[in-house]
C-alpha atoms as a PDB file:
ATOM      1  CA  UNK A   1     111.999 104.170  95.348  1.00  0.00           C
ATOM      2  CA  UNK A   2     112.973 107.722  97.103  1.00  0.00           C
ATOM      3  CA  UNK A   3     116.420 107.384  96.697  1.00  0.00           C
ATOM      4  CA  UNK A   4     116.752 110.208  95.052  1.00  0.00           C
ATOM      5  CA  UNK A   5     114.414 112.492  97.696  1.00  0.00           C
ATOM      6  CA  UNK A   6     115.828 114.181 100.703  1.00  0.00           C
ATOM      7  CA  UNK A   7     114.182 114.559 103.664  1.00  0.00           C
ATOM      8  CA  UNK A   8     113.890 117.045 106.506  1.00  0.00           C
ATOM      9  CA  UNK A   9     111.805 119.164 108.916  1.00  0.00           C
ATOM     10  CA  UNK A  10     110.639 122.652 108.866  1.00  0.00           C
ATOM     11  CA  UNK A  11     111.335 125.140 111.732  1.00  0.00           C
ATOM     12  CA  UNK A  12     107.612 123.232 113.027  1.00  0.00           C
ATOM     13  CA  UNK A  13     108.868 119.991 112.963  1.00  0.00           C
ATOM     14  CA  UNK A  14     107.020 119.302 109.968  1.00  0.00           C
ATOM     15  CA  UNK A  15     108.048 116.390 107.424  1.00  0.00           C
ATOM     16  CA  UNK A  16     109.721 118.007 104.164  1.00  0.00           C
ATOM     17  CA  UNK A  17     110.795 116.074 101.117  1.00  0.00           C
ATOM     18  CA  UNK A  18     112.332 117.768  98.482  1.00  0.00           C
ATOM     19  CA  UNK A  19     114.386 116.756  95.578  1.00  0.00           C
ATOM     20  CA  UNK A  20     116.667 118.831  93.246  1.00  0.00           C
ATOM     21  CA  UNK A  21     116.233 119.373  89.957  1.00  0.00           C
ATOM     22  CA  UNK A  22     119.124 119.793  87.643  1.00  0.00           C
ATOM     23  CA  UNK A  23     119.978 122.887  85.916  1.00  0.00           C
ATOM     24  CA  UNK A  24     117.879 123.267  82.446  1.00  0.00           C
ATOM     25  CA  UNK A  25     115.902 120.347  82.984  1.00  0.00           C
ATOM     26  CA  UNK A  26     112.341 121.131  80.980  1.00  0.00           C
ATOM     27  CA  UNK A  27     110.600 117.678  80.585  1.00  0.00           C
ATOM     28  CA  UNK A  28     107.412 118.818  82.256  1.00  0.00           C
ATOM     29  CA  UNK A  29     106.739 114.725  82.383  1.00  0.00           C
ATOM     30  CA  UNK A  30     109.832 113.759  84.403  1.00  0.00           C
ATOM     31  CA  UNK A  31     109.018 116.937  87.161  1.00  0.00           C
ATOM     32  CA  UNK A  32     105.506 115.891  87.504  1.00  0.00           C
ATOM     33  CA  UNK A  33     106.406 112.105  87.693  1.00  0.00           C
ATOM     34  CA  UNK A  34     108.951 113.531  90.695  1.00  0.00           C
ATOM     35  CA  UNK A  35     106.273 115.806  92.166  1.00  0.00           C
ATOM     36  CA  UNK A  36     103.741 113.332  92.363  1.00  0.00           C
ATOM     37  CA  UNK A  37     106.771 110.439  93.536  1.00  0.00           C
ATOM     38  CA  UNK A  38     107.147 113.096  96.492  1.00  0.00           C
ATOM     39  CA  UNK A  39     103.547 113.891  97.262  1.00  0.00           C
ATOM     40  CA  UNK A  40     102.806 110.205  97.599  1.00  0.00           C
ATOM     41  CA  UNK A  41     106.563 109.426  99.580  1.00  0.00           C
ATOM     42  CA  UNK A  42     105.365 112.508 102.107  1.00  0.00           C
ATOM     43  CA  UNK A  43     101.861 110.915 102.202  1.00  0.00           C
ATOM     44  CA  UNK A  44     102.878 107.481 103.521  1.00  0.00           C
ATOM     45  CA  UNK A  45     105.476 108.737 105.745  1.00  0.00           C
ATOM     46  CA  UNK A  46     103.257 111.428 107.604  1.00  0.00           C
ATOM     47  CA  UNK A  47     101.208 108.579 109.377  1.00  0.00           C
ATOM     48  CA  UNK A  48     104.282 107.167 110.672  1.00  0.00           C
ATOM     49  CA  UNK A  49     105.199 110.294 112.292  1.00  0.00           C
ATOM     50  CA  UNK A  50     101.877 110.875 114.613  1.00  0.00           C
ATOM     51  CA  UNK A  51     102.343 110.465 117.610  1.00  0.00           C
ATOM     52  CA  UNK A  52     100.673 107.361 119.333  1.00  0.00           C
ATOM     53  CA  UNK A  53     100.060 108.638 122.654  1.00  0.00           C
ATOM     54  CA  UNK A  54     102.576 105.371 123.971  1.00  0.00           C
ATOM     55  CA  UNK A  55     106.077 105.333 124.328  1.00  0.00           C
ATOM     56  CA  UNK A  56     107.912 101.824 123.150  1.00  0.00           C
ATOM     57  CA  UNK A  57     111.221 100.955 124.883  1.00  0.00           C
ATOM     58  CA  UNK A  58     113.544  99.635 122.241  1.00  0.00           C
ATOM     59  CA  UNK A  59     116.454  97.192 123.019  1.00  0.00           C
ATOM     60  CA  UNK A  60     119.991  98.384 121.975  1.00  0.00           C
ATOM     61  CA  UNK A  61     123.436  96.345 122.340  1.00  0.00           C
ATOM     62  CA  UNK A  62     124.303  97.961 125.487  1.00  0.00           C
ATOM     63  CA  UNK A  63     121.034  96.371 126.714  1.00  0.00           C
ATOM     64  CA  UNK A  64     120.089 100.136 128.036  1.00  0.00           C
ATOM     65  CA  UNK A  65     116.711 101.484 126.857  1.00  0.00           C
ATOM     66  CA  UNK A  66     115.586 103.596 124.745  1.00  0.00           C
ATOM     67  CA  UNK A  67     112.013 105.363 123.607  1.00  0.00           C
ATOM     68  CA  UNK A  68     111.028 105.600 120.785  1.00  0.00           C
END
């Protein structure tokens, strides 16, 4: 789970996950359990972000359009 990873984008528009650590936390373990947790969230989410080249209309309730 990533629940406890935010996500955003850089000034490029590139995909950021970051997390916060708390104050005074040393358990090398636990970080590099979290680091790794976010290099393999930001892995599986990058491919999802490519763009496809297509654009897919998406049906909404007000039965208007919308790409996606």
């Amino acid at each position: 789970s990533l629940a406890p990873v935010k996500l955003a984008a850089d000034d490029a528009g590139r995909l950021v996950l970051w997390a916060e650590a708390r104050d005074g936390v040393d358990d090398v373990d636990a970080l590099n359990r979290l680091h790794d947790r976010l290099r393999e969230g930001h892995s599986r989410l990058v491919p999802l972000l490519e763009p496809t080249g297509e654009l897919v209309p998406a049906q909404i309730q007000t039965s208007a359009l919308v790409f996606v």
